[in-house]
C-alpha atoms as a PDB file:
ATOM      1  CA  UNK A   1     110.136-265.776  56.968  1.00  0.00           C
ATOM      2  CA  UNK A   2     107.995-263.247  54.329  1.00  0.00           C
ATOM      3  CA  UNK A   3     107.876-264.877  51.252  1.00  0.00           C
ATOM      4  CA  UNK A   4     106.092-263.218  48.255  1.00  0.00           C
ATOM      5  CA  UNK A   5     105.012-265.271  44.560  1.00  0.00           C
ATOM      6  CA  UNK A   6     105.453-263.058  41.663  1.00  0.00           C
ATOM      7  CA  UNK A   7     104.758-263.498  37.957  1.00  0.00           C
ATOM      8  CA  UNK A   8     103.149-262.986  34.986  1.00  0.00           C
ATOM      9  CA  UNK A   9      99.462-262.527  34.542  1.00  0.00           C
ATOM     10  CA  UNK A  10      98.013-266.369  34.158  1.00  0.00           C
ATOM     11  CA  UNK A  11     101.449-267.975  35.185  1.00  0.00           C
ATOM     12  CA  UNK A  12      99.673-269.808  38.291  1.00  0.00           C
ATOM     13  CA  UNK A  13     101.090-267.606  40.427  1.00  0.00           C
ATOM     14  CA  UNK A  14      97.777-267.434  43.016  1.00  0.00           C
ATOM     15  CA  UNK A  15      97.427-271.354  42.812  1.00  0.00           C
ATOM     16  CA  UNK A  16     100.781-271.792  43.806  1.00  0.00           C
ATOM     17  CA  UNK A  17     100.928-269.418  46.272  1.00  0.00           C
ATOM     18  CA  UNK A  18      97.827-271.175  47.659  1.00  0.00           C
ATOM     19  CA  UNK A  19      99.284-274.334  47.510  1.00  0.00           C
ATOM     20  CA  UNK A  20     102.205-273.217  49.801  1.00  0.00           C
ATOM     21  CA  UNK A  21      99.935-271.728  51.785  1.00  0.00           C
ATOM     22  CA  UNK A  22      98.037-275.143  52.609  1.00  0.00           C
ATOM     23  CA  UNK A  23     101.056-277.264  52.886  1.00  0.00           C
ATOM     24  CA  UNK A  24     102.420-275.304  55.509  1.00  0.00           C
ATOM     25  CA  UNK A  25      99.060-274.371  57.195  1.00  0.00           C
ATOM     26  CA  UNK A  26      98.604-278.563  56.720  1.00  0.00           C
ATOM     27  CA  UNK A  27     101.995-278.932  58.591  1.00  0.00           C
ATOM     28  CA  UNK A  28     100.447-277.129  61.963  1.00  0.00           C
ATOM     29  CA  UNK A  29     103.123-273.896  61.219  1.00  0.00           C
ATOM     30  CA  UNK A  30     101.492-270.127  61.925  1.00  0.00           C
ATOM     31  CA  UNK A  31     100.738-268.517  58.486  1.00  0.00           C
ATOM     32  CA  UNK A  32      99.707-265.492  57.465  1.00  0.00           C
ATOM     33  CA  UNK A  33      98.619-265.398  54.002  1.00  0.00           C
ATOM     34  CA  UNK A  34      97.898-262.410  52.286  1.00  0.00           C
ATOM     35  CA  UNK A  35      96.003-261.642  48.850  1.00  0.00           C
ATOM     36  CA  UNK A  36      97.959-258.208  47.428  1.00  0.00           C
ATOM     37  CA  UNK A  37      96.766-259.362  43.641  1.00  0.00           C
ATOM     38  CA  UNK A  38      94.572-256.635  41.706  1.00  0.00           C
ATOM     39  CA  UNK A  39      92.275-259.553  41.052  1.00  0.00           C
ATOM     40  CA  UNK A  40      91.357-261.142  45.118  1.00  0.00           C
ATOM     41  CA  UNK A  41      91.425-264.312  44.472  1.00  0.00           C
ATOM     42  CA  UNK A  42      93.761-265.860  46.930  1.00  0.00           C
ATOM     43  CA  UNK A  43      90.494-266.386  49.342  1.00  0.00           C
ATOM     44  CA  UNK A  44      88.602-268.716  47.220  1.00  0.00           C
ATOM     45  CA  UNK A  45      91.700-270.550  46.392  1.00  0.00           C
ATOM     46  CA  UNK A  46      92.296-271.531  49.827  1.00  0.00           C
ATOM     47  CA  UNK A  47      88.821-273.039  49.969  1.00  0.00           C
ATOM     48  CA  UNK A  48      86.099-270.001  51.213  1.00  0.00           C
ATOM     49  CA  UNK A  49      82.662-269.448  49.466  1.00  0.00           C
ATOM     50  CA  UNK A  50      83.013-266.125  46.916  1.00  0.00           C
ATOM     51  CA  UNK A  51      80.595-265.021  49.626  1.00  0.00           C
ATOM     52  CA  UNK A  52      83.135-265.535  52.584  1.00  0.00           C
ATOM     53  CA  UNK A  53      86.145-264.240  50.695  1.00  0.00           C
ATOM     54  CA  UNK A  54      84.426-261.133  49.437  1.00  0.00           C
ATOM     55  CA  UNK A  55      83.632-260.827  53.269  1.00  0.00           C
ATOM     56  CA  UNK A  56      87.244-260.519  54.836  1.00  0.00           C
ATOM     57  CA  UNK A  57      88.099-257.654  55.770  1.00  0.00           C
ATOM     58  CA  UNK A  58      90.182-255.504  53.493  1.00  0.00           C
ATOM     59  CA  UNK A  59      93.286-253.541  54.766  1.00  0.00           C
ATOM     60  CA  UNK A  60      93.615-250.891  51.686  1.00  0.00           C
ATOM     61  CA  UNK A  61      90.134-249.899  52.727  1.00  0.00           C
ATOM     62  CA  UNK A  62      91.179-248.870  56.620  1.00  0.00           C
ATOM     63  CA  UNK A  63      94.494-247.326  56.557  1.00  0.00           C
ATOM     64  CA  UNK A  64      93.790-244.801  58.954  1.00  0.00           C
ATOM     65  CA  UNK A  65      92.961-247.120  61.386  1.00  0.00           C
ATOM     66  CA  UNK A  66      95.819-249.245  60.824  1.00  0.00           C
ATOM     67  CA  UNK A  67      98.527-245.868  60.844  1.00  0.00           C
ATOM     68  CA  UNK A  68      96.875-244.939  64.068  1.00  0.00           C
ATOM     69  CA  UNK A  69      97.115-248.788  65.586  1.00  0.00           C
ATOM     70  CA  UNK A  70     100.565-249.373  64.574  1.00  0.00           C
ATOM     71  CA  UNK A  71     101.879-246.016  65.216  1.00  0.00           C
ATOM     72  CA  UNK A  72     101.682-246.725  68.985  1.00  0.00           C
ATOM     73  CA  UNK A  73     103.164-244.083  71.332  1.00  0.00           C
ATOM     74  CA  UNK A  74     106.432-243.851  68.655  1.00  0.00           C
ATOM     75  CA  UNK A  75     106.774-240.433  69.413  1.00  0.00           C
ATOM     76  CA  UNK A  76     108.906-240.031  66.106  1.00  0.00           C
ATOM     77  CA  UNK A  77     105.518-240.158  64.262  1.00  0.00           C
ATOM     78  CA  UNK A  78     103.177-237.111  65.298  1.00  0.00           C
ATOM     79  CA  UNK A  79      99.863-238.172  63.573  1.00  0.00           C
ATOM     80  CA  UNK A  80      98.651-241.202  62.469  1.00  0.00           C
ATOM     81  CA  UNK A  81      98.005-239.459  58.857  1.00  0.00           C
ATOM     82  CA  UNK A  82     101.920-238.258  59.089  1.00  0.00           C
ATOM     83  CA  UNK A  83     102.591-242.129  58.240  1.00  0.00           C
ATOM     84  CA  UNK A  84     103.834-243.392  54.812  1.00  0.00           C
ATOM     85  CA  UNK A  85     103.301-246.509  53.810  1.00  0.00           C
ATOM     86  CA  UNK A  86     107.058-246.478  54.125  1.00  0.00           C
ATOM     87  CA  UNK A  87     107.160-245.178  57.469  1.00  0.00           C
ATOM     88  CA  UNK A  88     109.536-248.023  59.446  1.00  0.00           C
ATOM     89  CA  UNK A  89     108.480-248.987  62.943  1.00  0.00           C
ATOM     90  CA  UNK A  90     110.721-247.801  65.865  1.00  0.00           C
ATOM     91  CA  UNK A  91     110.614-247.432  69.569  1.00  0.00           C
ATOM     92  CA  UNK A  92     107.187-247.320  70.874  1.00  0.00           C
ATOM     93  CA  UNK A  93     105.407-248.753  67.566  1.00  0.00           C
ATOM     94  CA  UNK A  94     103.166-251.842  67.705  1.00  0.00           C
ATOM     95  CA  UNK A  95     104.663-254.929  66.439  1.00  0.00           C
ATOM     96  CA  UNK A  96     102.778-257.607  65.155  1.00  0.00           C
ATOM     97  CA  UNK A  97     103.976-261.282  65.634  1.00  0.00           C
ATOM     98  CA  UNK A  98     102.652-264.296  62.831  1.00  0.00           C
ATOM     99  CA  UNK A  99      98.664-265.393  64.111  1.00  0.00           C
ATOM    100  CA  UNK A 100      99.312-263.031  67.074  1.00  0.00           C
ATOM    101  CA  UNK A 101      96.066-262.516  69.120  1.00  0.00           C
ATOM    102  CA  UNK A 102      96.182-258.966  68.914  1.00  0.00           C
ATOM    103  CA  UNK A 103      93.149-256.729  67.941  1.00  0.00           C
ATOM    104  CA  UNK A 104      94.480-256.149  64.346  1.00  0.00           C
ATOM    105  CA  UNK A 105      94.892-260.067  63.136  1.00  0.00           C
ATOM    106  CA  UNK A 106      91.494-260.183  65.029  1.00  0.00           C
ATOM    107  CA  UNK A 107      89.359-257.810  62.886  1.00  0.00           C
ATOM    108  CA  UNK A 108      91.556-257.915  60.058  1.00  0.00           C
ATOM    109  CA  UNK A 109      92.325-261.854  59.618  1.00  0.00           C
ATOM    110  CA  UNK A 110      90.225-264.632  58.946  1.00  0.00           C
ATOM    111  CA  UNK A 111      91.074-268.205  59.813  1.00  0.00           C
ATOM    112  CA  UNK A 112      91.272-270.410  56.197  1.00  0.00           C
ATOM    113  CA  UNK A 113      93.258-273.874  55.666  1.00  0.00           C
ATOM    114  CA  UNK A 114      95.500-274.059  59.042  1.00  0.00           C
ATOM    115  CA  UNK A 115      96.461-270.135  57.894  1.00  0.00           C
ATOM    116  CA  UNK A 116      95.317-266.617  58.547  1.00  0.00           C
ATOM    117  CA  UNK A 117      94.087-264.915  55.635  1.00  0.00           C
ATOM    118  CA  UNK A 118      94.498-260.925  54.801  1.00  0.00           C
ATOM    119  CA  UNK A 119      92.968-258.882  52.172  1.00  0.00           C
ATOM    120  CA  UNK A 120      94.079-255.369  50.592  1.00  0.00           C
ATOM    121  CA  UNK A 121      90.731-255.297  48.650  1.00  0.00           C
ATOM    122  CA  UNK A 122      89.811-254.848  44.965  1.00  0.00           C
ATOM    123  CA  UNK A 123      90.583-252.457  42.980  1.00  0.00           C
ATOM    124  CA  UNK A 124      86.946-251.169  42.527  1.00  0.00           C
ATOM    125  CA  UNK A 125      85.043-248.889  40.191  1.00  0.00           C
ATOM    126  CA  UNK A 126      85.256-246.277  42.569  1.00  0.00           C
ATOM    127  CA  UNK A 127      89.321-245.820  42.242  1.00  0.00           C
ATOM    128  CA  UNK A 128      88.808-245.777  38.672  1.00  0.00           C
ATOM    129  CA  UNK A 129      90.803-242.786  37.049  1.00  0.00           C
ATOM    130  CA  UNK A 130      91.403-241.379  40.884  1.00  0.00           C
ATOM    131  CA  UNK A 131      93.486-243.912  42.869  1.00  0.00           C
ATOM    132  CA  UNK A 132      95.950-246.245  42.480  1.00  0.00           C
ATOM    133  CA  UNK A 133      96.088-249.643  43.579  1.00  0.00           C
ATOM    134  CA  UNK A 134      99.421-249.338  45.006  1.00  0.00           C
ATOM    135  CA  UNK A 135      97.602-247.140  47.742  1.00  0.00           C
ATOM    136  CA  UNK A 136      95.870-250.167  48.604  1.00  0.00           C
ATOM    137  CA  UNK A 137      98.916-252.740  48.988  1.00  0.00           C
ATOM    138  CA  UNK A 138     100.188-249.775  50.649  1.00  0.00           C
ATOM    139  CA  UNK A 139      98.685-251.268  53.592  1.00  0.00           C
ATOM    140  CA  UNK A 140     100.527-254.894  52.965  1.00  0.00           C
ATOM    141  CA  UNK A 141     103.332-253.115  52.988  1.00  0.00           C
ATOM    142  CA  UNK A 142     103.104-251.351  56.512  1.00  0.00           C
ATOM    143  CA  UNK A 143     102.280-254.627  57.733  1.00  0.00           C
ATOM    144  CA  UNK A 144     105.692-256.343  56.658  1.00  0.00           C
ATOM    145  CA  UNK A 145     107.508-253.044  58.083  1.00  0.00           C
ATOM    146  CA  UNK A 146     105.378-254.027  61.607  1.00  0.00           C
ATOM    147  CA  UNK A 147     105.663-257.951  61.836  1.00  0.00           C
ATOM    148  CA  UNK A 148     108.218-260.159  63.165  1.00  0.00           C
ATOM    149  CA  UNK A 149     108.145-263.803  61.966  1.00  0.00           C
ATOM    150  CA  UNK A 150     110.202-265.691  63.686  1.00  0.00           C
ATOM    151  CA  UNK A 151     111.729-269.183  62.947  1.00  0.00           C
ATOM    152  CA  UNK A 152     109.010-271.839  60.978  1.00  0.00           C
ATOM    153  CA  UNK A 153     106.703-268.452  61.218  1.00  0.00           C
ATOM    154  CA  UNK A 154     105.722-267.606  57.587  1.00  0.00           C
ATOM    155  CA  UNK A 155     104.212-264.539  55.891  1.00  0.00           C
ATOM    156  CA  UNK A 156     103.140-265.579  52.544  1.00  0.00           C
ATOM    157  CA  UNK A 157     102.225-262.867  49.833  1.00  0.00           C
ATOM    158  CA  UNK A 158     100.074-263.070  46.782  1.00  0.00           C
ATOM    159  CA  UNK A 159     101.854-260.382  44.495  1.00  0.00           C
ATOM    160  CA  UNK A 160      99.999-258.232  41.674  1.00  0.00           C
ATOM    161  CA  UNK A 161     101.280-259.746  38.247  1.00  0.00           C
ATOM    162  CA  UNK A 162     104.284-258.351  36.407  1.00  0.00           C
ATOM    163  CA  UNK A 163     107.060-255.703  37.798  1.00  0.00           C
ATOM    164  CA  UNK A 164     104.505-253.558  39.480  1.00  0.00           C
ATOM    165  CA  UNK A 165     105.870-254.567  43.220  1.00  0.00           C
ATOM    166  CA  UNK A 166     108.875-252.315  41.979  1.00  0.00           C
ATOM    167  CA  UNK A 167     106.476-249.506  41.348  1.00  0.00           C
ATOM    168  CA  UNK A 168     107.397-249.184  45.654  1.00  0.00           C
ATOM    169  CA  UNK A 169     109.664-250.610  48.431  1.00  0.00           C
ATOM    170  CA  UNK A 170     107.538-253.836  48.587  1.00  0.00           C
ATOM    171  CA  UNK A 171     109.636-255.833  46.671  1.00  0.00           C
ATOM    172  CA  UNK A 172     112.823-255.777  49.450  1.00  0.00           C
ATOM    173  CA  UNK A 173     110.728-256.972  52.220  1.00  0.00           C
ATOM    174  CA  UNK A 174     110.707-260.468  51.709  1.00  0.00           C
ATOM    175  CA  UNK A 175     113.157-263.024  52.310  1.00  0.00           C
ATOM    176  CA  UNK A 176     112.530-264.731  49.407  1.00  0.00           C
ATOM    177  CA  UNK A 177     110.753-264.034  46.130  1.00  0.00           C
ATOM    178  CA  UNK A 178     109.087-266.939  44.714  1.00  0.00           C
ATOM    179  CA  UNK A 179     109.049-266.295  40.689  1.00  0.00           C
ATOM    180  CA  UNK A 180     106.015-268.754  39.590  1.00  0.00           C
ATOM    181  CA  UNK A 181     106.977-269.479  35.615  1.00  0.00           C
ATOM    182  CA  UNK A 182     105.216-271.765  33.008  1.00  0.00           C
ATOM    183  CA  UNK A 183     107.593-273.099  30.239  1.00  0.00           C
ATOM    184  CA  UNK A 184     107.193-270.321  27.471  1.00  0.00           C
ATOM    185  CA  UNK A 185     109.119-267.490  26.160  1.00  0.00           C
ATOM    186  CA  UNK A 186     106.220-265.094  27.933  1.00  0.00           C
ATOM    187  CA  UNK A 187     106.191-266.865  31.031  1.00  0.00           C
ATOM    188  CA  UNK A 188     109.926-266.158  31.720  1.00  0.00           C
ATOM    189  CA  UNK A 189     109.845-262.953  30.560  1.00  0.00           C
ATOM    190  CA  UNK A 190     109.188-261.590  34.118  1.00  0.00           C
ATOM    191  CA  UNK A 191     112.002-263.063  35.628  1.00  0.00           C
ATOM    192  CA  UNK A 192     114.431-261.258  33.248  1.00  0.00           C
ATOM    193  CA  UNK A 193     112.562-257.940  34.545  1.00  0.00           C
ATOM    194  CA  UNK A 194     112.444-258.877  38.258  1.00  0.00           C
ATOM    195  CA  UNK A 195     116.202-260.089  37.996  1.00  0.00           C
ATOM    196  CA  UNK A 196     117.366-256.950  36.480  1.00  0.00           C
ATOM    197  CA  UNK A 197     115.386-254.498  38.973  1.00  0.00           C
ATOM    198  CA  UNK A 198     116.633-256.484  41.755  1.00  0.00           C
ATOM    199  CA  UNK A 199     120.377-256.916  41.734  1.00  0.00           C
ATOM    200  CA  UNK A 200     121.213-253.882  43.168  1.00  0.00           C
ATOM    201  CA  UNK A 201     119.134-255.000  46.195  1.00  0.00           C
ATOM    202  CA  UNK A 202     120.238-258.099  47.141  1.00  0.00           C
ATOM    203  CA  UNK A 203     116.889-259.802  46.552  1.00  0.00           C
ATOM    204  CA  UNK A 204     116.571-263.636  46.442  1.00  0.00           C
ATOM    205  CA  UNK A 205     115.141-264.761  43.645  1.00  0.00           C
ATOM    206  CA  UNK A 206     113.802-268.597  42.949  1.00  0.00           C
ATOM    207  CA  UNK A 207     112.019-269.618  39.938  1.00  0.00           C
ATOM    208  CA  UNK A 208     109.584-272.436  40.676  1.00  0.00           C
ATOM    209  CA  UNK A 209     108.205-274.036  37.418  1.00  0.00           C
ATOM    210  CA  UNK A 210     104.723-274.529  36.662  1.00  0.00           C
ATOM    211  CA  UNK A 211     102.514-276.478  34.417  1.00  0.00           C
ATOM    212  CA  UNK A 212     105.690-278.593  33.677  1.00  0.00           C
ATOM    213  CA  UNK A 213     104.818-281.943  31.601  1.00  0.00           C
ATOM    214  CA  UNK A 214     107.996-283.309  30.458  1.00  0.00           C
ATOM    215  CA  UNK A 215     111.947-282.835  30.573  1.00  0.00           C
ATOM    216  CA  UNK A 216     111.627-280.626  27.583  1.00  0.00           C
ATOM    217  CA  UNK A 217     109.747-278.075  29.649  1.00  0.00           C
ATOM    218  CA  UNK A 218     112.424-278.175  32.219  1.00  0.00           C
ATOM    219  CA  UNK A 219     115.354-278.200  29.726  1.00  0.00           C
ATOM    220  CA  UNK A 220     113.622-275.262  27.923  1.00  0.00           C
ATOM    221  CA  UNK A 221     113.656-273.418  31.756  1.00  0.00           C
ATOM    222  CA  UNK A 222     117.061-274.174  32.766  1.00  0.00           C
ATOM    223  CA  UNK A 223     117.805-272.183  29.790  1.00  0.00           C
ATOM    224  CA  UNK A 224     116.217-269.120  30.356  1.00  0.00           C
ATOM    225  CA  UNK A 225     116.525-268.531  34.067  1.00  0.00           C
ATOM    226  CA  UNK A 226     120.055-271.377  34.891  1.00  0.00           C
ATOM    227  CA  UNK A 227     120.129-272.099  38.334  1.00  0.00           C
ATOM    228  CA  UNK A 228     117.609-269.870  39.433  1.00  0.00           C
ATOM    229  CA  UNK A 229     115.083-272.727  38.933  1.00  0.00           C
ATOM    230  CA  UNK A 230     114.043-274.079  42.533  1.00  0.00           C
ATOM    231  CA  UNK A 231     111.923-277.096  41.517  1.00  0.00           C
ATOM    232  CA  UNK A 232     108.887-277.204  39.602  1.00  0.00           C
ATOM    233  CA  UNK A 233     104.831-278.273  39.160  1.00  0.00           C
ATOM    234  CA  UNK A 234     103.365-280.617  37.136  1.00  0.00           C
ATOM    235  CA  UNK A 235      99.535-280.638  35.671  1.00  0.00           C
ATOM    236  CA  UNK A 236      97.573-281.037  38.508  1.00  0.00           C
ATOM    237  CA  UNK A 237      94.263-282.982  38.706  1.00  0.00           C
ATOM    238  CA  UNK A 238      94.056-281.643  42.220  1.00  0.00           C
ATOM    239  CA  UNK A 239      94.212-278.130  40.851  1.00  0.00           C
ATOM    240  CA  UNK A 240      91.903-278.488  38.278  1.00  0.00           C
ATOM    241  CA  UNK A 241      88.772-279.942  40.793  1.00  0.00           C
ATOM    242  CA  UNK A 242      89.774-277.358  43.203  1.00  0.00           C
ATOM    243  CA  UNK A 243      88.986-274.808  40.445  1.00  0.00           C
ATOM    244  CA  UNK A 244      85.981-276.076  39.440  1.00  0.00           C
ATOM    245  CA  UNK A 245      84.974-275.350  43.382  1.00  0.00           C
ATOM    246  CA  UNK A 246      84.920-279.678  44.610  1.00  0.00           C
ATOM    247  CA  UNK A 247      87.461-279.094  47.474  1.00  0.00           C
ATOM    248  CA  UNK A 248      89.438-281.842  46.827  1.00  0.00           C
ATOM    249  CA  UNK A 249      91.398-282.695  50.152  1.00  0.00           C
ATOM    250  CA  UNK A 250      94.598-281.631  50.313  1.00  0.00           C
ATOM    251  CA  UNK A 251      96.188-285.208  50.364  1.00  0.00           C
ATOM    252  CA  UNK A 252      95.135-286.049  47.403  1.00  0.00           C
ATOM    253  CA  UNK A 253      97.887-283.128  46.111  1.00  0.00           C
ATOM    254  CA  UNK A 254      99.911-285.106  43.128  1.00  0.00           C
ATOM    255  CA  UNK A 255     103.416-286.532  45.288  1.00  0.00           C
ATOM    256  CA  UNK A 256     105.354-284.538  42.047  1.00  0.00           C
ATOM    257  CA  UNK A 257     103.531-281.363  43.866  1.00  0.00           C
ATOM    258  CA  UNK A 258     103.910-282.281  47.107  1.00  0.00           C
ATOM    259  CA  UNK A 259     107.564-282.593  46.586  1.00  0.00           C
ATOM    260  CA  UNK A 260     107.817-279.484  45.373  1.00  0.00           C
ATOM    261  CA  UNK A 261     106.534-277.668  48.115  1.00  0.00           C
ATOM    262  CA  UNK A 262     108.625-279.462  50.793  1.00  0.00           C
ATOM    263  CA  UNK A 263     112.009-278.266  48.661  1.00  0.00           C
ATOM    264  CA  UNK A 264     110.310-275.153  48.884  1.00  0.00           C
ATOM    265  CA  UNK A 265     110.304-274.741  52.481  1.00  0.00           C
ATOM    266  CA  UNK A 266     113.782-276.077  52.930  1.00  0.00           C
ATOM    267  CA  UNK A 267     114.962-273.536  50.359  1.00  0.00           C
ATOM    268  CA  UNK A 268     112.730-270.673  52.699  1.00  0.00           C
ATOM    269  CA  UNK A 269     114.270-272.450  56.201  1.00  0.00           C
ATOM    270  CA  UNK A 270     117.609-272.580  54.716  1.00  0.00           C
ATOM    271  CA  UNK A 271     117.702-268.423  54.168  1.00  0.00           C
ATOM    272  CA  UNK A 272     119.187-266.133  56.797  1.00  0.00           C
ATOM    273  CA  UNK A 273     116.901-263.480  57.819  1.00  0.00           C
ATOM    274  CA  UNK A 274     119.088-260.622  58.035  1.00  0.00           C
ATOM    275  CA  UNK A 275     117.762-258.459  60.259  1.00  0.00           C
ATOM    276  CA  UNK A 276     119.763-255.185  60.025  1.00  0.00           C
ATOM    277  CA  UNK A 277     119.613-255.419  56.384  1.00  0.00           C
ATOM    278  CA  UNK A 278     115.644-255.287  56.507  1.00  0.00           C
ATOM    279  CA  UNK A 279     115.779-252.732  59.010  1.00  0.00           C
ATOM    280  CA  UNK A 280     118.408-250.602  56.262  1.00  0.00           C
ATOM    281  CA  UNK A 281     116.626-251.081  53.006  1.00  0.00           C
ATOM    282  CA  UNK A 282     113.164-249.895  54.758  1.00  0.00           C
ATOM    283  CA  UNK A 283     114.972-246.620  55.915  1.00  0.00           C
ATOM    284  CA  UNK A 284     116.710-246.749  52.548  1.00  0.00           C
ATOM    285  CA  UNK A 285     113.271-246.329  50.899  1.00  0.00           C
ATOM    286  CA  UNK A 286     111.351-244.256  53.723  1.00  0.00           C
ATOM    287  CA  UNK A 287     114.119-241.095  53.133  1.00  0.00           C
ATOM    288  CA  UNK A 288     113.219-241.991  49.205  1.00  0.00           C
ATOM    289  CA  UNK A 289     109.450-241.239  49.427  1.00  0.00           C
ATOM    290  CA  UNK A 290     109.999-238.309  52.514  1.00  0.00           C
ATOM    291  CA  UNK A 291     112.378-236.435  49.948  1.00  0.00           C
ATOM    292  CA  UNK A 292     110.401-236.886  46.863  1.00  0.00           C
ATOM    293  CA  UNK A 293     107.394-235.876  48.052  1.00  0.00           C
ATOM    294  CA  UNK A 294     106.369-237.191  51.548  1.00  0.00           C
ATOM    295  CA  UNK A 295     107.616-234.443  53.333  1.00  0.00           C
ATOM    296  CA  UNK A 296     106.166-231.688  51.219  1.00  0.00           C
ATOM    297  CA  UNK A 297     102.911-232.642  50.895  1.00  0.00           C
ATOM    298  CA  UNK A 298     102.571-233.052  55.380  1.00  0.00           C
ATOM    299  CA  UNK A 299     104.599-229.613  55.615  1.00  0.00           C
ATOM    300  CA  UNK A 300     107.279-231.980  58.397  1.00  0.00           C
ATOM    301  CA  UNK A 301     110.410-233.481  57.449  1.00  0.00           C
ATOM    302  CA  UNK A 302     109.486-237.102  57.649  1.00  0.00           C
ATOM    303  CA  UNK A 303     112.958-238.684  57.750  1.00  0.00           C
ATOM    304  CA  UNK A 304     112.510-237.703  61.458  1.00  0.00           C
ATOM    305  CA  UNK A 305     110.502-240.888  61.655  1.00  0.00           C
ATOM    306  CA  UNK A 306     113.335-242.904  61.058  1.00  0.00           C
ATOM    307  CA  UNK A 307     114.880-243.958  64.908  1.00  0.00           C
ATOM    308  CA  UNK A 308     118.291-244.433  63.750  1.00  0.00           C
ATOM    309  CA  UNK A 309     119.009-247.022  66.785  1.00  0.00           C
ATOM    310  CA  UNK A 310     116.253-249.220  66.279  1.00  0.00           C
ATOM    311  CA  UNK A 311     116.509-253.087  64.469  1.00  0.00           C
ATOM    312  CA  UNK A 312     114.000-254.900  63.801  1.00  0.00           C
ATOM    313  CA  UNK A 313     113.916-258.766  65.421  1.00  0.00           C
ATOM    314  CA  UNK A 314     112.335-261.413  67.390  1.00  0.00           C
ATOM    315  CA  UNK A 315     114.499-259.198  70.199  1.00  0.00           C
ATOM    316  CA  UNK A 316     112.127-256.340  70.108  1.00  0.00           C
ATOM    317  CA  UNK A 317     109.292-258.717  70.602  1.00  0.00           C
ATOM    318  CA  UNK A 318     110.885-259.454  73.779  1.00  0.00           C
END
């Protein structure tokens, strides 16, 4: 399942993210977590040095390289630069399976609390005024288009903060959209954004609560995002001596917090991943960018990449 935590800016979104990250990583399940946040910081919350994070390799950095490895011998695609970000996989692509031992998890991943970490890189002084940072999750997002997770396989994304995942297609590659939310009128103010952009889409939407201290806080969420609201996180000691960089152990998680993270995975296992819809929506937004302006600026009508006849699924693995 692909699973992405949204929110605003300072709403815990990273911790919690990493949280989920180490209780399923903790529960011997193949994770792949990756840090799409303008900020990086998914690394060191899973427990590496600044040192070690900083060193991961970073995917917005080596698109080329990834366009060429995942186009394959697809002979829909006739250059590696040809390839949007958009660009869905078909016949003859490379397909990526969850902690596959492939050459691309291998340079690209690095092992962290039972998971497999990813970087798109920092937004860096360099891009300043000149790029972006969407051209850097860019690269996330050709990854989701390429993998296929099957059952108690998880891809776990660290979102930038706000709306900006509907500045693209991003947002509609996930099974489920975790909306991390602390009890305030500004921390649920993203949810009424990401609800409204997302209806037409069919996106699933679950608000998990954080920073919660009593039954006013819930009360005061049930209010603002109804039955939307998953479960929630109390203050966290755990949290706290994690930040301050004492690697707590991970069983030493507060059971409030634990318990919140198992009814998160049963709400995750519980989805149906709906193949063919996946497959649609991707196409849906690949003829978007190829009319707009993809296939203008490579001189070749791009919505050729599309293979009609192709669906994603653990079948093409096969």
């Amino acid at each position: 399942m692909k699973i992405a935590f949204v929110g605003k800016g300072g709403s815990g979104k990273t911790t919690t993210s990493s949280l989920f990250v180490c209780y399923l990583g903790g529960l011997g399940l193949p994770v792949v977590a990756i840090d799409a946040d303008i900020n990086q910081h998914l690394g060191t919350a899973l427990g590496l040095s600044e040192e070690d994070a900083a060193a991961v390799l970073p995917l917005g950095l080596n698109m080329a390289e990834l366009k060429d490895y995942l186009r394959g011998s697809n002979p829909r695609i006739t250059s590696a630069s040809s390839m949007l970000k958009s660009t869905p996989a078909g016949r003859g692509s490379r397909l990526l399976r969850v902690n596959g031992d492939d050459p691309f998890h291998q340079k690209f991943g690095r092992a962290v609390a039972g998971a497999t970490l990813m970087v798109t890189g920092p937004f860096a002084e360099d891009d300043l005024g000149l790029s972006c940072y969407h051209s850097k999750i860019g690269a996330a997002e050709m990854y989701l288009n390429h993998v296929v997770d099957g059952r108690d396989e998880y891809v776990v994304m660290d979102m930038t903060a706000g709306a900006d995942a509907f500045a693209s297609g991003l947002f509609t590659r996930f099974d489920v959209t975790f909306l991390v939310a602390e009890p305030t009128r500004k921390g649920v103010s993203v949810y009424r954004q990401y609800k409204d952009y997302a209806k037409d889409h069919g996106v699933k939407i679950c608000v998990i609560g954080n920073k919660v201290e009593d039954e006013e806080d819930v009360a005061f969420l049930r209010e603002h995002v109804g039955d939307d609201l998953l479960t929630w996180l109390v203050p966290s000691r755990f949290v706290r001596e994690s930040e301050k960089g004492r690697a707590p152990d991970f069983t030493s998680l507060e059971p409030q917090n634990v318990n919140a993270l198992r009814v998160m995975r049963a709400e995750v296992d519980a989805t149906d991943q709906d193949w063919v819809k996946f497959t649609q929506q991707g196409h849906e937004f690949h003829r978007l960018y190829a009319n707009r302006w993809g296939s203008r600026s490579s001189g070749e009508d791009l919505t050729l990449q599309i293979d009609p006849d192709f669906v994603m699924g653990v079948q093409r693995v096969a």
